[in-house]
PDB file of N, CA and C in Angstrom:
ATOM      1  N   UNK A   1     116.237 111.976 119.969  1.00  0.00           N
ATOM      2  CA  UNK A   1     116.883 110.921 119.214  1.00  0.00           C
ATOM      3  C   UNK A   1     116.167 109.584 119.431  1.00  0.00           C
ATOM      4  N   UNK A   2     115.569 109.334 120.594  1.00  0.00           N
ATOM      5  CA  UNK A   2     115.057 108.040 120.969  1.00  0.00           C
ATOM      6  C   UNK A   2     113.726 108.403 120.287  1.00  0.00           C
ATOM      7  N   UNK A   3     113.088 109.657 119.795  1.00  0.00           N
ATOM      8  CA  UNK A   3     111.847 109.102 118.812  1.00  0.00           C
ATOM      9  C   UNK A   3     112.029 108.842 117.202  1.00  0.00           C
ATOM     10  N   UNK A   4     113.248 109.365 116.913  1.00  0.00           N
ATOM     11  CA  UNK A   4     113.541 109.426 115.690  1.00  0.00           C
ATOM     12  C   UNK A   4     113.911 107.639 115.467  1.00  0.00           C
ATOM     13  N   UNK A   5     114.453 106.886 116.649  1.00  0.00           N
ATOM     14  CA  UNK A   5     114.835 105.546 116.383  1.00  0.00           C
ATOM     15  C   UNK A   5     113.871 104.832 116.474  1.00  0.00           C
ATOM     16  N   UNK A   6     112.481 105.131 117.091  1.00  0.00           N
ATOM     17  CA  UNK A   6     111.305 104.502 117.187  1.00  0.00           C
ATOM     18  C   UNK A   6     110.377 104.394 115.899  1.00  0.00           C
ATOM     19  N   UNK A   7     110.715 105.803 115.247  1.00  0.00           N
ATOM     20  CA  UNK A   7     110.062 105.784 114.161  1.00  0.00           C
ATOM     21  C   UNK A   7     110.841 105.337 112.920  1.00  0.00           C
ATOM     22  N   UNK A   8     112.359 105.382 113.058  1.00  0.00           N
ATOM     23  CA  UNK A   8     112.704 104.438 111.786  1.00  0.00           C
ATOM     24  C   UNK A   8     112.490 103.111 112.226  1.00  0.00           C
ATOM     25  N   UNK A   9     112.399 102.134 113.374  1.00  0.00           N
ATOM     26  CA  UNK A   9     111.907 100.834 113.574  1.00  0.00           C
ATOM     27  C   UNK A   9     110.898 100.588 112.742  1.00  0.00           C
ATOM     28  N   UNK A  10     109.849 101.695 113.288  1.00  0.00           N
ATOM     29  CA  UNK A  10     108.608 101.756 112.776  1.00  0.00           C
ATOM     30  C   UNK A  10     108.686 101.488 110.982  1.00  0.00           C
ATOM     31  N   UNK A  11     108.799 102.427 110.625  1.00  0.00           N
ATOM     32  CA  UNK A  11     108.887 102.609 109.044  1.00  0.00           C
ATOM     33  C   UNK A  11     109.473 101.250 108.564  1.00  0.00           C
ATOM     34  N   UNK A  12     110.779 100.921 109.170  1.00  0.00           N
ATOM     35  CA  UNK A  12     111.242  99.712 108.376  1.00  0.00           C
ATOM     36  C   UNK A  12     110.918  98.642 108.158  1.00  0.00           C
ATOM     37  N   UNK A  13     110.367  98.423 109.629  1.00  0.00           N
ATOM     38  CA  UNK A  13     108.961  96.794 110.137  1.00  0.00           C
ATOM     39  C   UNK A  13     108.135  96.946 108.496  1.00  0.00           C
ATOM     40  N   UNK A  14     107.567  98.000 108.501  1.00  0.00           N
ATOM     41  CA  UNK A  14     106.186  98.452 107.662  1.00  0.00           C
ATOM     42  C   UNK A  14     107.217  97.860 106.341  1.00  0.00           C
ATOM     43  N   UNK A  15     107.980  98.477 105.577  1.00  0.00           N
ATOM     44  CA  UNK A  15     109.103  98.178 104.411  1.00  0.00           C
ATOM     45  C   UNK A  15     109.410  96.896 104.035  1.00  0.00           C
ATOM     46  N   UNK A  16     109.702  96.066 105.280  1.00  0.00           N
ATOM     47  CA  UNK A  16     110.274  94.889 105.136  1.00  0.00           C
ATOM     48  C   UNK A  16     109.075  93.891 104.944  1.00  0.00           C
ATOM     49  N   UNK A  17     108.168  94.536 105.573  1.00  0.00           N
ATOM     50  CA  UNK A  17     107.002  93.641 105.145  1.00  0.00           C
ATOM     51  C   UNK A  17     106.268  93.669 104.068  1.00  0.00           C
ATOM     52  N   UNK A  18     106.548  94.273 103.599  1.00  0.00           N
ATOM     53  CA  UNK A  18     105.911  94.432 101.654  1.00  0.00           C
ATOM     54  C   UNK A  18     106.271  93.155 101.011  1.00  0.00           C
ATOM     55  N   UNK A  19     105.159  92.894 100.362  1.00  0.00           N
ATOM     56  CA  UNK A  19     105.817  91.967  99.219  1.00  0.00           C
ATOM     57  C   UNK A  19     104.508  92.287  98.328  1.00  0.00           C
ATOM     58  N   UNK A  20     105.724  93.116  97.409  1.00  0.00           N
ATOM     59  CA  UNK A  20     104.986  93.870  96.052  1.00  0.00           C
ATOM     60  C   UNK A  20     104.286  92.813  95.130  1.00  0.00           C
ATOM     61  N   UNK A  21     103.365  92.361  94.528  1.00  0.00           N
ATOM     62  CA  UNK A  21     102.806  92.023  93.421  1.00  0.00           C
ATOM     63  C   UNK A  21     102.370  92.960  92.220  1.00  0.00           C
ATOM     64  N   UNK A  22     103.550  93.442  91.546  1.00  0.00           N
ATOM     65  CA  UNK A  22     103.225  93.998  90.493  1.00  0.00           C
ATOM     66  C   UNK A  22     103.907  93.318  89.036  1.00  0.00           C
ATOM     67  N   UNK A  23     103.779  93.278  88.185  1.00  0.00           N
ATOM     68  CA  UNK A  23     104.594  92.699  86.876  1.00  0.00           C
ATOM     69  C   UNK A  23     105.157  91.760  87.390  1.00  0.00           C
ATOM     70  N   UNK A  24     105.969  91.505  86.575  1.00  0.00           N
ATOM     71  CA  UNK A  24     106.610  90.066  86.951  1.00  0.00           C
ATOM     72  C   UNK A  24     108.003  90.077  87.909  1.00  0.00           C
ATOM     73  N   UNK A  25     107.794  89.219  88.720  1.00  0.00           N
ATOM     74  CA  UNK A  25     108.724  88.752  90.376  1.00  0.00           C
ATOM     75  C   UNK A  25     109.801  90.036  90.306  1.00  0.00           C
ATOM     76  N   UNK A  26     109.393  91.157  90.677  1.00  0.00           N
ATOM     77  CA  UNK A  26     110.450  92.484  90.726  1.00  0.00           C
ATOM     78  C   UNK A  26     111.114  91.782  91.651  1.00  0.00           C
ATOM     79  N   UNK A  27     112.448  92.119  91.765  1.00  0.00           N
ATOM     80  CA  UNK A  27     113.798  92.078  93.034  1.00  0.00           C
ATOM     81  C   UNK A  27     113.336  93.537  93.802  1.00  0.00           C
ATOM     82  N   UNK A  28     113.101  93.499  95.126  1.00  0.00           N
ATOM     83  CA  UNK A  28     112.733  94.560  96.111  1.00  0.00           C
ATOM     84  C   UNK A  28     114.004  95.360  96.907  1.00  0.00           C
ATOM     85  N   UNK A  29     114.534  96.034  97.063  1.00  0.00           N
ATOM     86  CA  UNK A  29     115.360  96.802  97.930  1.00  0.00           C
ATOM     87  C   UNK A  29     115.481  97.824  98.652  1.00  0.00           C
ATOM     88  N   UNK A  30     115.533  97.522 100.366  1.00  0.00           N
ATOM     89  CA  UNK A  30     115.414  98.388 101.046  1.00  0.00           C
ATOM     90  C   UNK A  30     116.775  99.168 101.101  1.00  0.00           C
ATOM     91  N   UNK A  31     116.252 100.354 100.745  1.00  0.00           N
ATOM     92  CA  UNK A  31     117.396 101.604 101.042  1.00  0.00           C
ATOM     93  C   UNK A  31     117.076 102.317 102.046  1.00  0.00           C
ATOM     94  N   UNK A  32     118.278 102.702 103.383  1.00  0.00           N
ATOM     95  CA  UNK A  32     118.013 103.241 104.124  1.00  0.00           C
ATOM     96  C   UNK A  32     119.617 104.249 104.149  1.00  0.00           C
ATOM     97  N   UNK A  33     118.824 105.766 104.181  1.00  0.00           N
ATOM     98  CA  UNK A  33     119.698 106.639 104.792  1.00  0.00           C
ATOM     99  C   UNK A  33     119.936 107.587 106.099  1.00  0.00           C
ATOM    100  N   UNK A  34     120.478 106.633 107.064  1.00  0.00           N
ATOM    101  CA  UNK A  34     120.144 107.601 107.862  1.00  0.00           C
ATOM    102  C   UNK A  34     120.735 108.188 108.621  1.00  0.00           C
ATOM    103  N   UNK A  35     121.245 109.042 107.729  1.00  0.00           N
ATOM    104  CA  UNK A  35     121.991 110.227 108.300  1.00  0.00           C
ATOM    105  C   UNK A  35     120.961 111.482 107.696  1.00  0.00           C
ATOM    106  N   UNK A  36     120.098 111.204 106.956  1.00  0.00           N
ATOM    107  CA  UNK A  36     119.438 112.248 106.347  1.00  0.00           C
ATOM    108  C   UNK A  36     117.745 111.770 106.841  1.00  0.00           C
ATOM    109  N   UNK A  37     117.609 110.688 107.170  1.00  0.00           N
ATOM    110  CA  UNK A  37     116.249 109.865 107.697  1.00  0.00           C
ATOM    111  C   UNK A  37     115.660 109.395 106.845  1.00  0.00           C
ATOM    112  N   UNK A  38     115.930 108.930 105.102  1.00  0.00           N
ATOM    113  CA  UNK A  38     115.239 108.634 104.168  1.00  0.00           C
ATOM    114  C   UNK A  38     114.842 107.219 104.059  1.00  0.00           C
ATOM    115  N   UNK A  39     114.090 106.671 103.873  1.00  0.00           N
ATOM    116  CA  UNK A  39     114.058 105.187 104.192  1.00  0.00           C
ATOM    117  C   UNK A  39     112.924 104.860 102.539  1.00  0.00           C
ATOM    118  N   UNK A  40     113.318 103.921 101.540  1.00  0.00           N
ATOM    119  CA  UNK A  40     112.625 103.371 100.324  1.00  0.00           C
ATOM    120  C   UNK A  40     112.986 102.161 100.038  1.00  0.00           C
ATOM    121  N   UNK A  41     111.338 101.714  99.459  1.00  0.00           N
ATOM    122  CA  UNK A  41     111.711 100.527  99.070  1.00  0.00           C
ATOM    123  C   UNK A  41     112.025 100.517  97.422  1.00  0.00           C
ATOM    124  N   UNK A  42     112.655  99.983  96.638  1.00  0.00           N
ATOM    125  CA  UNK A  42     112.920  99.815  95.321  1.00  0.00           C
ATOM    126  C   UNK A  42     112.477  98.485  94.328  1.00  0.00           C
ATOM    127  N   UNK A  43     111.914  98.988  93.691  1.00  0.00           N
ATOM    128  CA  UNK A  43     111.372  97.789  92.540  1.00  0.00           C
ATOM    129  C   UNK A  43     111.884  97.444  91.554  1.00  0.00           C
ATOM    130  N   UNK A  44     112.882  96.600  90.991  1.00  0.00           N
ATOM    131  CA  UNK A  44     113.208  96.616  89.380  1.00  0.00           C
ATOM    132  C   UNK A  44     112.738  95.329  89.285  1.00  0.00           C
ATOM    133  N   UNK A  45     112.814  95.226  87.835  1.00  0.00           N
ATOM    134  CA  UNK A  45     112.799  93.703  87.167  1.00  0.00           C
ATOM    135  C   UNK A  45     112.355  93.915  85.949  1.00  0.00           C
ATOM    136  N   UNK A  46     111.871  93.232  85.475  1.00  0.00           N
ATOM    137  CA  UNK A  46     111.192  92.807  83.662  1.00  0.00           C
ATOM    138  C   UNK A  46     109.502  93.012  83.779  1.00  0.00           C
ATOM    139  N   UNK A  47     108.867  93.321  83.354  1.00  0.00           N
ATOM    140  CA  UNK A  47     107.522  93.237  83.378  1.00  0.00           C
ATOM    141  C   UNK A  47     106.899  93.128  82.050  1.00  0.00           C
ATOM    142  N   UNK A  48     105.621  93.829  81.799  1.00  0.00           N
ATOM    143  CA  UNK A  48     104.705  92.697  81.253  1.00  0.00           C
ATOM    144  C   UNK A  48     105.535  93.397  79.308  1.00  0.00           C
ATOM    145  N   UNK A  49     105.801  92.803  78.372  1.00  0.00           N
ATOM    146  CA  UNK A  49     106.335  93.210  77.483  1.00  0.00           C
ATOM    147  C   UNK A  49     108.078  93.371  77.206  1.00  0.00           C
ATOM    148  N   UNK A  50     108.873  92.597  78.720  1.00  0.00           N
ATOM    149  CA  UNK A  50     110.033  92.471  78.649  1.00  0.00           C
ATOM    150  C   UNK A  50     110.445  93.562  78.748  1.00  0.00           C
ATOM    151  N   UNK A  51     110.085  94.848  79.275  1.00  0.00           N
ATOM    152  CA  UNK A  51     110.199  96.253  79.856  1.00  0.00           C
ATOM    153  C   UNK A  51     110.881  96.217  80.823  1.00  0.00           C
ATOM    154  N   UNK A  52     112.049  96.458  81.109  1.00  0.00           N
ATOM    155  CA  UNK A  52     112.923  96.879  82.418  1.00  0.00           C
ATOM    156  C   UNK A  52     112.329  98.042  83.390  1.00  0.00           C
ATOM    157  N   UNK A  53     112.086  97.635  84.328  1.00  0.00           N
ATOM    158  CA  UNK A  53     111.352  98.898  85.502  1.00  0.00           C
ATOM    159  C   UNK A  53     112.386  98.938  86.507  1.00  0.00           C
ATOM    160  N   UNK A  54     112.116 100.318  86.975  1.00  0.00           N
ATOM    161  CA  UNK A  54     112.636 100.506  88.369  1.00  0.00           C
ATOM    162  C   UNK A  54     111.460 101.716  88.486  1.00  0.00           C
ATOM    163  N   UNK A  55     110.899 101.207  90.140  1.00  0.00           N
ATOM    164  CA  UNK A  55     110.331 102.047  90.745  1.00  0.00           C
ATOM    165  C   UNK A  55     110.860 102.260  92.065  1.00  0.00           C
ATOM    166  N   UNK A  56     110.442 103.604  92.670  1.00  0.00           N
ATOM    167  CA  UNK A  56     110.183 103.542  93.690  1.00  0.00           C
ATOM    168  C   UNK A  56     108.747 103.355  94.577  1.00  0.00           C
ATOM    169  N   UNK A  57     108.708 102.041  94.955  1.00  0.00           N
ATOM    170  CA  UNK A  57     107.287 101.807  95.597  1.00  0.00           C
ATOM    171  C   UNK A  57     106.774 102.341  97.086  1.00  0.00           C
ATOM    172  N   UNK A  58     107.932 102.649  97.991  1.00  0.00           N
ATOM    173  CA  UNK A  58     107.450 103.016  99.427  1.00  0.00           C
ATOM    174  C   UNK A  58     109.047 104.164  99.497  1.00  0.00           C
ATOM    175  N   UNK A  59     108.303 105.061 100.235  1.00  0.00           N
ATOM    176  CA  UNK A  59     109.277 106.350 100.761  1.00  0.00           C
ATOM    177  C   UNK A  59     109.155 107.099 101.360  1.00  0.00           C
ATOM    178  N   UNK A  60     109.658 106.898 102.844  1.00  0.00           N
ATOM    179  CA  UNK A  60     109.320 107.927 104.170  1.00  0.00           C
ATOM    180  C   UNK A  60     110.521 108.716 104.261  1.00  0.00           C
ATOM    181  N   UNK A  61     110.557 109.790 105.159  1.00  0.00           N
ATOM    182  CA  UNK A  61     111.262 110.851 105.129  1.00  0.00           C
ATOM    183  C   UNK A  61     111.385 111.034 106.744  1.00  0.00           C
ATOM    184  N   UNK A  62     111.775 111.084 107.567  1.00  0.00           N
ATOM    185  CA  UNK A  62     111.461 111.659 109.104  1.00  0.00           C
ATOM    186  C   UNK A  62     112.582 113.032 108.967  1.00  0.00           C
ATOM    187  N   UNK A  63     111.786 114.030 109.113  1.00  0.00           N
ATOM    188  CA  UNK A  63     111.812 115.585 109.168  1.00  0.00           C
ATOM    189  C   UNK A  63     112.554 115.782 110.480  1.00  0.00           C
ATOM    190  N   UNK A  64     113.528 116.908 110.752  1.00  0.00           N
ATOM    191  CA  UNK A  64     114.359 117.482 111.737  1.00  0.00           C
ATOM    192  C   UNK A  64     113.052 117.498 112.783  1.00  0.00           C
ATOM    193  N   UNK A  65     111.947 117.813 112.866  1.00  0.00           N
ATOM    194  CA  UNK A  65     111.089 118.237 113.434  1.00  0.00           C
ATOM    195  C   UNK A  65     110.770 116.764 114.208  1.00  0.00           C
ATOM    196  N   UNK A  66     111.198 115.574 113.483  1.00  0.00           N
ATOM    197  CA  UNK A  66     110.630 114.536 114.087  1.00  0.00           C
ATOM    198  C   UNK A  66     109.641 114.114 113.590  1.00  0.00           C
ATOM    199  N   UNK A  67     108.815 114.605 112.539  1.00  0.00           N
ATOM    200  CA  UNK A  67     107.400 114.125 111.641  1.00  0.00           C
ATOM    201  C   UNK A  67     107.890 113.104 110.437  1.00  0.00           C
ATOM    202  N   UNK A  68     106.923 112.386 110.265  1.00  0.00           N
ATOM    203  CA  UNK A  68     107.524 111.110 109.578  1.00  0.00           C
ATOM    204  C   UNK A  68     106.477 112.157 108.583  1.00  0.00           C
ATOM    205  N   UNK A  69     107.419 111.840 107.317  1.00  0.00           N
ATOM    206  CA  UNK A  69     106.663 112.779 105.782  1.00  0.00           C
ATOM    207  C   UNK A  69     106.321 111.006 104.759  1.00  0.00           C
ATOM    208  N   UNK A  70     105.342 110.503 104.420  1.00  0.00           N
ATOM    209  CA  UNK A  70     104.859 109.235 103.498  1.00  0.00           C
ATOM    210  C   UNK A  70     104.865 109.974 102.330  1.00  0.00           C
ATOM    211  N   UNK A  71     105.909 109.689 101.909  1.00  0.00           N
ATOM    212  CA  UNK A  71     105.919 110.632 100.499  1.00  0.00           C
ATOM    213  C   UNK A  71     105.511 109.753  99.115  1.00  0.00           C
ATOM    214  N   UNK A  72     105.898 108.615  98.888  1.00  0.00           N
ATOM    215  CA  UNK A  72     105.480 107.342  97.953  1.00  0.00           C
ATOM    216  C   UNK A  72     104.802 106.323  98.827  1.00  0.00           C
ATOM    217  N   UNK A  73     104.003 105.349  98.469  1.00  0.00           N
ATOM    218  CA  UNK A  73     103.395 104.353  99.007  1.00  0.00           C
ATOM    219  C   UNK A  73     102.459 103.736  97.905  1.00  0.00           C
ATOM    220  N   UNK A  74     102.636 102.460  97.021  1.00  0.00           N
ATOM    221  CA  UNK A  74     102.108 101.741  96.323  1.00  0.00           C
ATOM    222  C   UNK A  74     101.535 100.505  96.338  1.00  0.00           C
ATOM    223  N   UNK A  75     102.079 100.792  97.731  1.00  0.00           N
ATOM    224  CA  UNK A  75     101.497  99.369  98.468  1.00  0.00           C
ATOM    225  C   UNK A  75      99.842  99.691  98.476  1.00  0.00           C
ATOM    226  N   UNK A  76      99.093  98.136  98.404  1.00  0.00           N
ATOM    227  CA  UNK A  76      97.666  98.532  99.321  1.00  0.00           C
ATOM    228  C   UNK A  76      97.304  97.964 100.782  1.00  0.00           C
ATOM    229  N   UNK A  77      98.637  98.756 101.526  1.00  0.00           N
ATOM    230  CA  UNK A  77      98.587  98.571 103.257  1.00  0.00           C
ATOM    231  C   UNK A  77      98.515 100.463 103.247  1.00  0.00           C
ATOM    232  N   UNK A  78      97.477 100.868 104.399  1.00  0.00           N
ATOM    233  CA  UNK A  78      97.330 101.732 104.856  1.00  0.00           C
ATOM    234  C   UNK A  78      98.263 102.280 105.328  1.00  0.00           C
ATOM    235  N   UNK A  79      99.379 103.078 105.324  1.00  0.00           N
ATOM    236  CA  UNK A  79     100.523 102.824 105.748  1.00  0.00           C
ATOM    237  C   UNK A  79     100.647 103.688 106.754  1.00  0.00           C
ATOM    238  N   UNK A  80      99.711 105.131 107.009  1.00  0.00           N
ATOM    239  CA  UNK A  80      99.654 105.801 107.948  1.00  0.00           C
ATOM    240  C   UNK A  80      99.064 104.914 109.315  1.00  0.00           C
ATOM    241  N   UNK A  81      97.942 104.507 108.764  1.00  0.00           N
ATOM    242  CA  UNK A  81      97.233 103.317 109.930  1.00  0.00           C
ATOM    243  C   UNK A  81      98.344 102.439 110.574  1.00  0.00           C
ATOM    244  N   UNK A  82      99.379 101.969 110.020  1.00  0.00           N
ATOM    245  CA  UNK A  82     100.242 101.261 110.335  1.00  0.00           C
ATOM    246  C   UNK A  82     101.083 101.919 111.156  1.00  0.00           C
ATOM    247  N   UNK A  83     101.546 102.785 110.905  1.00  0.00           N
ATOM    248  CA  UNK A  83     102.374 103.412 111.802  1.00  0.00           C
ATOM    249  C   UNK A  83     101.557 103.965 113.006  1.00  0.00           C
ATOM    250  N   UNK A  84     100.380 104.190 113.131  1.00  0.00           N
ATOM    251  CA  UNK A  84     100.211 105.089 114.142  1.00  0.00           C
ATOM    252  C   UNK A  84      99.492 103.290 114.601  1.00  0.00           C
ATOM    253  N   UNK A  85      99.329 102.103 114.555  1.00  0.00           N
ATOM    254  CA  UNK A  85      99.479 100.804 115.326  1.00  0.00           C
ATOM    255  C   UNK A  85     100.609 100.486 115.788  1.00  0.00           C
ATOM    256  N   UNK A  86     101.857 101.682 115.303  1.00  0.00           N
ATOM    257  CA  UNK A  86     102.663 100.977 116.159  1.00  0.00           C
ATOM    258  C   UNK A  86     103.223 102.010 117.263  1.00  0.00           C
ATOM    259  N   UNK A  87     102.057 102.664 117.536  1.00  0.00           N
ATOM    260  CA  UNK A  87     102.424 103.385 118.265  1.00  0.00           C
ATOM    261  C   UNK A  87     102.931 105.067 118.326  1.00  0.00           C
ATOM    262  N   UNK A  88     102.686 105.626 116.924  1.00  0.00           N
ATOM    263  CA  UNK A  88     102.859 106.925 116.227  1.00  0.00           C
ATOM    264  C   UNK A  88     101.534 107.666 115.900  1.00  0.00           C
ATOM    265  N   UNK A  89     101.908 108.961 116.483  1.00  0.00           N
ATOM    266  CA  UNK A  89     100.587 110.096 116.528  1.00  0.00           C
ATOM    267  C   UNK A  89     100.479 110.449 115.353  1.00  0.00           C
ATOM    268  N   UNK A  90      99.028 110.228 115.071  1.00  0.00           N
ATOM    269  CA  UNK A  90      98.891 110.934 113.720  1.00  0.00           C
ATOM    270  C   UNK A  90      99.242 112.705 113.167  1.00  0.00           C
ATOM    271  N   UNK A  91      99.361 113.052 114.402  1.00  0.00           N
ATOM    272  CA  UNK A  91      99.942 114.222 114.218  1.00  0.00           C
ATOM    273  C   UNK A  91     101.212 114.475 114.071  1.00  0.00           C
ATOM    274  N   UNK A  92     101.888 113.388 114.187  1.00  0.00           N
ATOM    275  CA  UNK A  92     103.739 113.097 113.534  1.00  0.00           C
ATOM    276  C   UNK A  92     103.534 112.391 112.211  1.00  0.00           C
ATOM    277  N   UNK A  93     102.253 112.911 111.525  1.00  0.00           N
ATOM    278  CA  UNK A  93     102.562 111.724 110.276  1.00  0.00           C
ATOM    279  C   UNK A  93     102.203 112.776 109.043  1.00  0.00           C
ATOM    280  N   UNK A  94     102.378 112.539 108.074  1.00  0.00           N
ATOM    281  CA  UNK A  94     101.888 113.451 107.135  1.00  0.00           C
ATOM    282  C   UNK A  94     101.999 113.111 105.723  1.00  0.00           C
ATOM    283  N   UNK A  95     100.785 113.191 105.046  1.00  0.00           N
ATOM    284  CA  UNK A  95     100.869 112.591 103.898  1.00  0.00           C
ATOM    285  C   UNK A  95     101.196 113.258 102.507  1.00  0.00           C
ATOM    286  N   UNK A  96     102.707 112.961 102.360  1.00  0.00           N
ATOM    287  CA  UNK A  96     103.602 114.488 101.628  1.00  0.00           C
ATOM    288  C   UNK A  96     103.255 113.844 100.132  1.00  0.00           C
ATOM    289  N   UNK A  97     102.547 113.073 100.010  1.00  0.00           N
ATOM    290  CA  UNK A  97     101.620 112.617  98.530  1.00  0.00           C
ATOM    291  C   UNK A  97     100.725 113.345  97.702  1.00  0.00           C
ATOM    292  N   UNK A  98      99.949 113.811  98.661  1.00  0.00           N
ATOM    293  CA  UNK A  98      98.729 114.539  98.711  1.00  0.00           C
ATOM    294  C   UNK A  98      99.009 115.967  98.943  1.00  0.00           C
ATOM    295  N   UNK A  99      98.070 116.948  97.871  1.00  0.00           N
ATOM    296  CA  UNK A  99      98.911 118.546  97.786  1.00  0.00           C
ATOM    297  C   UNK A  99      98.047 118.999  99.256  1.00  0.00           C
ATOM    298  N   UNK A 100      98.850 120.313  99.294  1.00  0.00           N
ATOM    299  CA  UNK A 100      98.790 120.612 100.837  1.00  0.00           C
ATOM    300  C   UNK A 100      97.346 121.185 100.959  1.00  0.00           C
ATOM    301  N   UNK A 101      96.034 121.907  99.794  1.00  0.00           N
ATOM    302  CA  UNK A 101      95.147 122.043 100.433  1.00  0.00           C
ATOM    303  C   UNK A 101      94.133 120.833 100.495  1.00  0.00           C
ATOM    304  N   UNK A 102      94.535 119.621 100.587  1.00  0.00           N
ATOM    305  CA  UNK A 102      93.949 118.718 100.993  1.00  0.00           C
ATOM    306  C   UNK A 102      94.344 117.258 101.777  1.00  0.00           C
ATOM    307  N   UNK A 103      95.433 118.386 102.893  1.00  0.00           N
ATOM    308  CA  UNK A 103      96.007 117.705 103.987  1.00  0.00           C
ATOM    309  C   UNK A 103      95.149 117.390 105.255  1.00  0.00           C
ATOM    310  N   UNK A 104      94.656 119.035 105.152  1.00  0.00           N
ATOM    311  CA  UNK A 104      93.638 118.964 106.528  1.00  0.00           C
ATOM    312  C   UNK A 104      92.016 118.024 106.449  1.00  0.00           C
ATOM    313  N   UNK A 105      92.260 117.154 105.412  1.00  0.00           N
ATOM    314  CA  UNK A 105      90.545 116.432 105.284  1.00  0.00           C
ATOM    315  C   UNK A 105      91.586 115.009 105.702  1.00  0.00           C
ATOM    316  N   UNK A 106      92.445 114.487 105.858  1.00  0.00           N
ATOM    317  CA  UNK A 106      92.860 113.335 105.843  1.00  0.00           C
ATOM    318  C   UNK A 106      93.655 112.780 106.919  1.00  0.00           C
ATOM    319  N   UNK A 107      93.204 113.731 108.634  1.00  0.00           N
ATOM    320  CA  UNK A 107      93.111 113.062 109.475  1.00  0.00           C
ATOM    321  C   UNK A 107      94.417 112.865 110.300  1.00  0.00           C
ATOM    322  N   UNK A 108      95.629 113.303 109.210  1.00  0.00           N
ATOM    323  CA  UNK A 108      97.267 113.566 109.277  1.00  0.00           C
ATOM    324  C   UNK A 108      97.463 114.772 109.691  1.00  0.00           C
ATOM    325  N   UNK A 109      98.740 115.009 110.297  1.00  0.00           N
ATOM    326  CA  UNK A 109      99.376 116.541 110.301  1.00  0.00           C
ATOM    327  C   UNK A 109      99.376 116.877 108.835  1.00  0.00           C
ATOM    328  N   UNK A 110      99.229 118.399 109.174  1.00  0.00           N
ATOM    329  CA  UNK A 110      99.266 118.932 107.581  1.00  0.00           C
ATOM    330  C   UNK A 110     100.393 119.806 106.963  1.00  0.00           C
ATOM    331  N   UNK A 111     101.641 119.632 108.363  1.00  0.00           N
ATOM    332  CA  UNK A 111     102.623 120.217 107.661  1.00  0.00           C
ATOM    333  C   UNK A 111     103.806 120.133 108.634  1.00  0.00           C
TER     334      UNK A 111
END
C-alpha cells in the first residue's frame, strides 16, 4: 500500500503540472479514482472553429500488481522519465499506448 501511495503522489505531481497549450485556453481537470487507481487529466473548451472539445490528455492506471500502466499522454513531458525521477523503476512502468510487440524496444516493463 505504501508503494501504491508513492506512485499516485508521483503521477499526480506529474498531472498537476501540465499546462496544456492546445486550441484555445481549455479548462483542465484532474480526475482521480482511487479506489480503482485511475488518475486523468481532462481537456474541454472551444477551439479553433468554435468546436467544443473534450479530451482526455494524460491517463495512468496503477495495476493490482503495483505497475503504473501510461495509457494517454499528450503532453510533450517525457512522462515515463518523470516518474522514474521521482524515484520509480522502469520496470513498474509501462507504456499501455504502445501495442505490446513493441514494448520490449522502449526500455519499460512490457507487461
Amino acid at each position: 500500500m505504501e508503494k501504491i501511495k508513492k506512485y499516485e503522489k508521483a503521477i499526480l505531481d506529474i498531472i498537476k503540472s501540465q499546462r496544456p497549450v492546445i486550441l484555445k485556453d481549455p479548462d483542465s481537470y484532474v480526475i482521480k479514482d482511487v479506489k480503482n487507481h485511475h488518475y486523468q487529466m481532462l481537456l474541454s473548451g472551444w477551439g479553433d472553429g468554435e468546436k467544443y472539445f473534450i479530451k482526455v490528455f494524460m491517463h495512468f492506471h496503477i495495476r493490482p500488481d503495483g505497475k503504473i500502466v501510461i495509457l494517454e499522454n499528450h503532453s510533450s513531458t517525457d512522462v515515463g522519465e518523470e516518474l522514474v525521477e521521482r524515484g520509480i523503476a522502469k520496470s513498474d512502468i509501462i507504456l499501455g499506448f504502445l501495442p505490446e510487440y513493441a514494448r520490449p524496444y522502449s526500455g519499460y516493463a512490457v507487461a
